[in-house]
Structure formats: C-alpha cells, structure tokens
PDB file of N, CA and C in Angstrom:
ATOM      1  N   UNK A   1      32.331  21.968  29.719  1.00  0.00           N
ATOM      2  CA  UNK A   1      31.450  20.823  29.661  1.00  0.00           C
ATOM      3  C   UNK A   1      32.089  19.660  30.414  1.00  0.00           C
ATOM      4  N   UNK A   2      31.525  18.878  31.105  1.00  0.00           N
ATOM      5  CA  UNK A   2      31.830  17.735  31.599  1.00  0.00           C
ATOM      6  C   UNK A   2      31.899  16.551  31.196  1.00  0.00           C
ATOM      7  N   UNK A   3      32.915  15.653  30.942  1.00  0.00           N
ATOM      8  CA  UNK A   3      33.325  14.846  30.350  1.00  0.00           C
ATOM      9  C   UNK A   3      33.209  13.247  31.634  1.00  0.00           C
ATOM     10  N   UNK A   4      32.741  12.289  30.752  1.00  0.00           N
ATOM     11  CA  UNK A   4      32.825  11.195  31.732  1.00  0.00           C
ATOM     12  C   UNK A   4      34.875  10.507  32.329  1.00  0.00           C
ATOM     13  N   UNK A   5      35.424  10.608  33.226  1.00  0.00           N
ATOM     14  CA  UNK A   5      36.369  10.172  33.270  1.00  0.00           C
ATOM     15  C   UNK A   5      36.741   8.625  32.888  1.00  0.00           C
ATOM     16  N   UNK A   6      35.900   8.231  32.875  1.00  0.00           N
ATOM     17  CA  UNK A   6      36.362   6.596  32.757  1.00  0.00           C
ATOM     18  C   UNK A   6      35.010   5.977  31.195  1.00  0.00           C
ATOM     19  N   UNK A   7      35.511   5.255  30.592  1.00  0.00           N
ATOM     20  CA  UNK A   7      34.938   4.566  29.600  1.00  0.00           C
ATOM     21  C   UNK A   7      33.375   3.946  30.286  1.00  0.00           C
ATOM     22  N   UNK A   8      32.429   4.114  29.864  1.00  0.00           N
ATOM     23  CA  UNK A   8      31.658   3.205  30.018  1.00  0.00           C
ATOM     24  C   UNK A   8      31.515   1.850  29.300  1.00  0.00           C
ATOM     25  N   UNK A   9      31.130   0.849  30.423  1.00  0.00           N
ATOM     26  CA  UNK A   9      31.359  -0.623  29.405  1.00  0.00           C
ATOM     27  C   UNK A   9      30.349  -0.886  28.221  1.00  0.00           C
ATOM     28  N   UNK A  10      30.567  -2.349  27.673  1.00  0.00           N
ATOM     29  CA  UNK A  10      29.707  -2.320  26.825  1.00  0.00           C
ATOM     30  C   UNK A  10      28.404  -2.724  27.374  1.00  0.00           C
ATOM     31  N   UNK A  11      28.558  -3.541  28.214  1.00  0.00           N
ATOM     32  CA  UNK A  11      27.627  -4.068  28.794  1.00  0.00           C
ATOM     33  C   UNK A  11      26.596  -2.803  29.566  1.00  0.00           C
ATOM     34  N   UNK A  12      27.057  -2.281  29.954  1.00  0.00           N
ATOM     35  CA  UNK A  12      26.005  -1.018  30.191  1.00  0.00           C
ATOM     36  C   UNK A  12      25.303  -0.379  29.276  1.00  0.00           C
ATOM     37  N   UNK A  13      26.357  -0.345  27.891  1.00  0.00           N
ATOM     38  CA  UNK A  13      25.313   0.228  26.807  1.00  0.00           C
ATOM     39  C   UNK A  13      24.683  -0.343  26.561  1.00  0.00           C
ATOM     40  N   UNK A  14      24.392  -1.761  26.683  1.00  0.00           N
ATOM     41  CA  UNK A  14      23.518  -2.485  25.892  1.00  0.00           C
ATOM     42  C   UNK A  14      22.192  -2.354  26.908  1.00  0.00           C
ATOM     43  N   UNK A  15      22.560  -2.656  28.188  1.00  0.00           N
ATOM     44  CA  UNK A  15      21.300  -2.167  28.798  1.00  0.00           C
ATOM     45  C   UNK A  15      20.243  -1.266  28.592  1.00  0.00           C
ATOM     46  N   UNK A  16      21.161  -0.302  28.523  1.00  0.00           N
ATOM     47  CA  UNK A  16      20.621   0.962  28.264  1.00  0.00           C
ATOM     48  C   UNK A  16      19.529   1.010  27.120  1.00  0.00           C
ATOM     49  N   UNK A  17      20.229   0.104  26.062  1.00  0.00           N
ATOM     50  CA  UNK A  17      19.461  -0.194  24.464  1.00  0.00           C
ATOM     51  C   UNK A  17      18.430  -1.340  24.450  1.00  0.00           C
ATOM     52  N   UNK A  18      18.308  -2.041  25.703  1.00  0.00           N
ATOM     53  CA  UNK A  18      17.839  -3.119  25.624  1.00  0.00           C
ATOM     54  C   UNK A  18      16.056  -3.031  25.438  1.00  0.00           C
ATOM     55  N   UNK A  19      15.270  -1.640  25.558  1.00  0.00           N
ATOM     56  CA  UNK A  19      14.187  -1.171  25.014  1.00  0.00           C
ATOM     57  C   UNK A  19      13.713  -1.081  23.518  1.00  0.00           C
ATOM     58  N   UNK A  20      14.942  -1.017  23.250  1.00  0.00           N
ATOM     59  CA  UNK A  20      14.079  -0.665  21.466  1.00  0.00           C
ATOM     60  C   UNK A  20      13.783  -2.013  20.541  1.00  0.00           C
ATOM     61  N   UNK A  21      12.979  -2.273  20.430  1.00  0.00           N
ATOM     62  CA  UNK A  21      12.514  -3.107  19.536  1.00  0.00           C
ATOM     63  C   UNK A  21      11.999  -3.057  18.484  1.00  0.00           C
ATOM     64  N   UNK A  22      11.967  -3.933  17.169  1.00  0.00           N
ATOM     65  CA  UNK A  22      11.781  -3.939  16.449  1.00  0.00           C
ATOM     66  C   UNK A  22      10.310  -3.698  16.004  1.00  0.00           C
ATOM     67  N   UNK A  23       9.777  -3.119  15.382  1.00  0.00           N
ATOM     68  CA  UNK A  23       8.555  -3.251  15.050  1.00  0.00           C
ATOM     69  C   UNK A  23       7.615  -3.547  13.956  1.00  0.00           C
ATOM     70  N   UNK A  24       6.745  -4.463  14.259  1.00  0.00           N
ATOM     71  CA  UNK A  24       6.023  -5.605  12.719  1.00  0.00           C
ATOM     72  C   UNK A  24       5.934  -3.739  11.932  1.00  0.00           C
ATOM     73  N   UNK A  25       6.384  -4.751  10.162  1.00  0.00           N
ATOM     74  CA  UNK A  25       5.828  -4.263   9.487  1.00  0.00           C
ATOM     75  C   UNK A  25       3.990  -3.788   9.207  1.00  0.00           C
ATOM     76  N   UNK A  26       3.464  -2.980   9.015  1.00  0.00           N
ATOM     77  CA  UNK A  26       2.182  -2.605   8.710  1.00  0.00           C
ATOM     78  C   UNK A  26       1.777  -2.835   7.236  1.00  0.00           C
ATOM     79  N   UNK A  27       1.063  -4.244   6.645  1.00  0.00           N
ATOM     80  CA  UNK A  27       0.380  -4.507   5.281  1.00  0.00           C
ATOM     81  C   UNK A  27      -0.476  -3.775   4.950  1.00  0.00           C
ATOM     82  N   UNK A  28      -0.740  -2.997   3.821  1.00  0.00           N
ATOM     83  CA  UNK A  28      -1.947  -2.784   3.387  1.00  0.00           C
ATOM     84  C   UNK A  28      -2.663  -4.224   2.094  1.00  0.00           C
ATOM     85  N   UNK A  29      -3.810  -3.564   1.779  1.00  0.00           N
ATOM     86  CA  UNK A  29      -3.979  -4.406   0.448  1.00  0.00           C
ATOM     87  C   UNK A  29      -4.412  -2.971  -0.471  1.00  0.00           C
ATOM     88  N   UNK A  30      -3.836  -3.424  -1.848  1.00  0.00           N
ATOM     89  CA  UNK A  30      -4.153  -2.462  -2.551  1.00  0.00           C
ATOM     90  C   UNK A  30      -5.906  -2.465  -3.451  1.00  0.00           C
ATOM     91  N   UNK A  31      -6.054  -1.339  -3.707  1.00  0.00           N
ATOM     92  CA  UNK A  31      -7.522  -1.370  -4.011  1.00  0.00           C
ATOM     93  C   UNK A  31      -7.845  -1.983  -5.742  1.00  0.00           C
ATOM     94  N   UNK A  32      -6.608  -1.495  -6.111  1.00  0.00           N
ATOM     95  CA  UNK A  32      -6.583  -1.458  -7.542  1.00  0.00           C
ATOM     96  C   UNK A  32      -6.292  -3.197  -7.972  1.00  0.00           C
ATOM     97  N   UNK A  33      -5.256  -3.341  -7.074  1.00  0.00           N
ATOM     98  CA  UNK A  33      -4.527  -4.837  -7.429  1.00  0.00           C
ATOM     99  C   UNK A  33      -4.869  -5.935  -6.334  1.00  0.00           C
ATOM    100  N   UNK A  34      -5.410  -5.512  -5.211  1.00  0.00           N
ATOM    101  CA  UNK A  34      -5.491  -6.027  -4.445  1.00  0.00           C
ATOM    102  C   UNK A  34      -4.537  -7.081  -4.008  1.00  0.00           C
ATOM    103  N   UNK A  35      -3.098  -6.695  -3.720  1.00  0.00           N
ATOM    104  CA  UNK A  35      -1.709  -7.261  -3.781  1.00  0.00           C
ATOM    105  C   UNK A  35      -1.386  -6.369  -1.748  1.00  0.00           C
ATOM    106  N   UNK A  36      -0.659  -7.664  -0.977  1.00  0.00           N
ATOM    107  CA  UNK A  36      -0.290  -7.019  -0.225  1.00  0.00           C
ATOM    108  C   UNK A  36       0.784  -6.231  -0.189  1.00  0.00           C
ATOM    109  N   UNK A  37       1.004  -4.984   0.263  1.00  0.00           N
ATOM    110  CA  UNK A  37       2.324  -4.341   0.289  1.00  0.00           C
ATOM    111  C   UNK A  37       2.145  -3.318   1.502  1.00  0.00           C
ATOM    112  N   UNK A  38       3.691  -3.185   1.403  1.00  0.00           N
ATOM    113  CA  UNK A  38       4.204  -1.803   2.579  1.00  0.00           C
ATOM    114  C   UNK A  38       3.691  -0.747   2.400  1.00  0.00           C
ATOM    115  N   UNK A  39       2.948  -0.001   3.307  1.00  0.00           N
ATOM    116  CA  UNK A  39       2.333   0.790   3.774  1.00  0.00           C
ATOM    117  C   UNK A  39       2.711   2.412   3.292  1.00  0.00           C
ATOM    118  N   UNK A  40       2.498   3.163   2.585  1.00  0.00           N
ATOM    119  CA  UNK A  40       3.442   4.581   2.312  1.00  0.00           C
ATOM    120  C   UNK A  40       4.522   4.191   1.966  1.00  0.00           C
ATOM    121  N   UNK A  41       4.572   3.073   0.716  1.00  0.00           N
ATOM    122  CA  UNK A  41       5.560   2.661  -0.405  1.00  0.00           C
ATOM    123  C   UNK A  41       5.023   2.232  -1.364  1.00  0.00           C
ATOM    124  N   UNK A  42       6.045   2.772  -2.733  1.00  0.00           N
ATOM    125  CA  UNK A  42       5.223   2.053  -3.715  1.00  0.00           C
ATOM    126  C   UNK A  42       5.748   1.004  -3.782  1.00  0.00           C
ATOM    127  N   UNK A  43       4.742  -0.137  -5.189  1.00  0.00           N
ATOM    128  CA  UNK A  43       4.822  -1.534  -5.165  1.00  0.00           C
ATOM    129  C   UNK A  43       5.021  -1.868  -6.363  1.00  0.00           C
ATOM    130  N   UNK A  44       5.752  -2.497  -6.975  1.00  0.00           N
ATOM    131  CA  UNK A  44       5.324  -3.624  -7.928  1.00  0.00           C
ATOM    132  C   UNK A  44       4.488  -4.510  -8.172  1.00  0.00           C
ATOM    133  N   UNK A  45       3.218  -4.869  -9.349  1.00  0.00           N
ATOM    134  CA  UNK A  45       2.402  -5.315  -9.789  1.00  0.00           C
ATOM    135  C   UNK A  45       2.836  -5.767 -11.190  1.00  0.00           C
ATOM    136  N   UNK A  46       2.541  -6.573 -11.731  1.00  0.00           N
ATOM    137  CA  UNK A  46       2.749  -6.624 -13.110  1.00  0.00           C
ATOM    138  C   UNK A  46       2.990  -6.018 -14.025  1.00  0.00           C
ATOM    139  N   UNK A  47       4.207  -5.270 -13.630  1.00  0.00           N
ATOM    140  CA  UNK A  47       5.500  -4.656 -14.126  1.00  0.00           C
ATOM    141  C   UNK A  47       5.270  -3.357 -14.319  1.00  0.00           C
ATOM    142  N   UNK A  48       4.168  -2.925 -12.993  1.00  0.00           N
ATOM    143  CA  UNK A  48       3.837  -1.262 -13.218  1.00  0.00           C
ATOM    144  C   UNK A  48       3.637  -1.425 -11.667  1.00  0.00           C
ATOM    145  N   UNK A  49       4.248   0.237 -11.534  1.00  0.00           N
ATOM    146  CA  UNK A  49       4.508   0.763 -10.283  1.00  0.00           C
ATOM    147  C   UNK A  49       3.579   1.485 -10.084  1.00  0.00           C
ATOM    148  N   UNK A  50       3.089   1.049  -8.570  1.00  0.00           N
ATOM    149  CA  UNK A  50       2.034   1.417  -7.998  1.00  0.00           C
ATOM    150  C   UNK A  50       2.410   2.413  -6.899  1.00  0.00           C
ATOM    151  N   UNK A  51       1.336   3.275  -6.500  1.00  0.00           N
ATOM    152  CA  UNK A  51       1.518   4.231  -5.532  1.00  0.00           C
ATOM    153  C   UNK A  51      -0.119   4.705  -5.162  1.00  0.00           C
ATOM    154  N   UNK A  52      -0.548   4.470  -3.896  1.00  0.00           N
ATOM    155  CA  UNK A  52      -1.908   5.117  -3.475  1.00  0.00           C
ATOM    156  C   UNK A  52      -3.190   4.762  -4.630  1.00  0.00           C
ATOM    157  N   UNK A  53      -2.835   3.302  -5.314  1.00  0.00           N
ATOM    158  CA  UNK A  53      -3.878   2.810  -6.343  1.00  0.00           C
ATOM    159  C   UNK A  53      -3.692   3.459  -7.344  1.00  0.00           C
ATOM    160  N   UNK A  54      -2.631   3.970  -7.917  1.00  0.00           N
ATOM    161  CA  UNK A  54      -2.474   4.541  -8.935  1.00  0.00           C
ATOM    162  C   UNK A  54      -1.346   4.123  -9.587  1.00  0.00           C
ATOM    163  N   UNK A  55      -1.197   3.939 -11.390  1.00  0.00           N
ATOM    164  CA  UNK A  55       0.258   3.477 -11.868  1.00  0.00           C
ATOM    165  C   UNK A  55       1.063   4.723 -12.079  1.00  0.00           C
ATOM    166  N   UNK A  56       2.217   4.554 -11.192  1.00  0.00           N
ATOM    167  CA  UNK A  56       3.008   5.788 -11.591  1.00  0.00           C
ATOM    168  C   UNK A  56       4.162   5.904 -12.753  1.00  0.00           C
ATOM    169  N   UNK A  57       4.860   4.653 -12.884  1.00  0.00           N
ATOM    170  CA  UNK A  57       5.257   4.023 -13.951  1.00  0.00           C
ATOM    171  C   UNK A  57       4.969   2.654 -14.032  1.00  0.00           C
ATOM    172  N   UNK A  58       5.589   2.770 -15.640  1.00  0.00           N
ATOM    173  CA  UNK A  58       5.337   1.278 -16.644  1.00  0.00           C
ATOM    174  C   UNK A  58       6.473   0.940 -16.823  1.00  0.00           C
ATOM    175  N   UNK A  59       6.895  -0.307 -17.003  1.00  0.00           N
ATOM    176  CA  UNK A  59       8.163  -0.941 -17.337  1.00  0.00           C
ATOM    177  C   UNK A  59       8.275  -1.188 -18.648  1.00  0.00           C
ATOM    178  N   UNK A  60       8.760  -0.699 -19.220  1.00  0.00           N
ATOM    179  CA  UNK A  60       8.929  -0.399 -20.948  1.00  0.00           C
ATOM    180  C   UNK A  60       9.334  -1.917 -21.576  1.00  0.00           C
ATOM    181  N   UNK A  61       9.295  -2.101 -22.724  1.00  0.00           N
ATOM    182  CA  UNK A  61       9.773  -3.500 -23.131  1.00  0.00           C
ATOM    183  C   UNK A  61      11.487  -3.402 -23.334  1.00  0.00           C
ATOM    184  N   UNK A  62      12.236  -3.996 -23.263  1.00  0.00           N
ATOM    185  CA  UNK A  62      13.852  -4.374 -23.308  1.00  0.00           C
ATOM    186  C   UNK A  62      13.921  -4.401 -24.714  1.00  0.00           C
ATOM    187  N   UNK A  63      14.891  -3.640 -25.572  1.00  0.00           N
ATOM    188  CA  UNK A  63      14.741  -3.871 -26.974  1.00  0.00           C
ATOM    189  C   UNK A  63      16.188  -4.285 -27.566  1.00  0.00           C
TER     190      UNK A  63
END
C-alpha cells in the first residue's frame, strides 16, 4: 500500500472539510400536545414522555 511521504498540513485539511455544514434542526408540532419538538425523538410534556403522539412513560411522584 502506498503511504503519503510527507505530512499533510493542517491547513489543507481544513480545506478539504470546509463543505460540511451544519444543518437546521427539523421541528415538528405534536398532535397530542401540540408542543414543538425534534423530529424522530421523544419529548417531554408535562412530565410524560412522548413519542409519535403517544405517552410512553409517566414520571412517577418522588416519595
């Protein structure tokens, strides 16, 4: 296999990287709560976890 002889700088790598960008988050609104959140994540609502409009858990009381 062929190996580069000499280091490449940094400055070249960064070039190289200088394409990737960040990309906006995607909001939904939920149907149930109608609360904005991340997209194919669940959410917190008033202390029940949401997923696809559905509660998947409840937050129990602290005793």
């Amino acid at each position: 296999m062929p190996n580069p002889k000499r280091r490449h700088s940094q400055q070249r790598s960064a070039k190289r990287r200088t394409h990737y960008k960040a990309s906006k988050i995607t909001l939904s609104k939920d149907s149930t709560t109608g609360e904005l959140h991340v997209r194919h994540r669940a959410h917190v609502s008033e202390g029940k976890l949401f997923y696809k409009g559905k509660v998947v858990a409840e937050k129990s009381p602290v005793k």
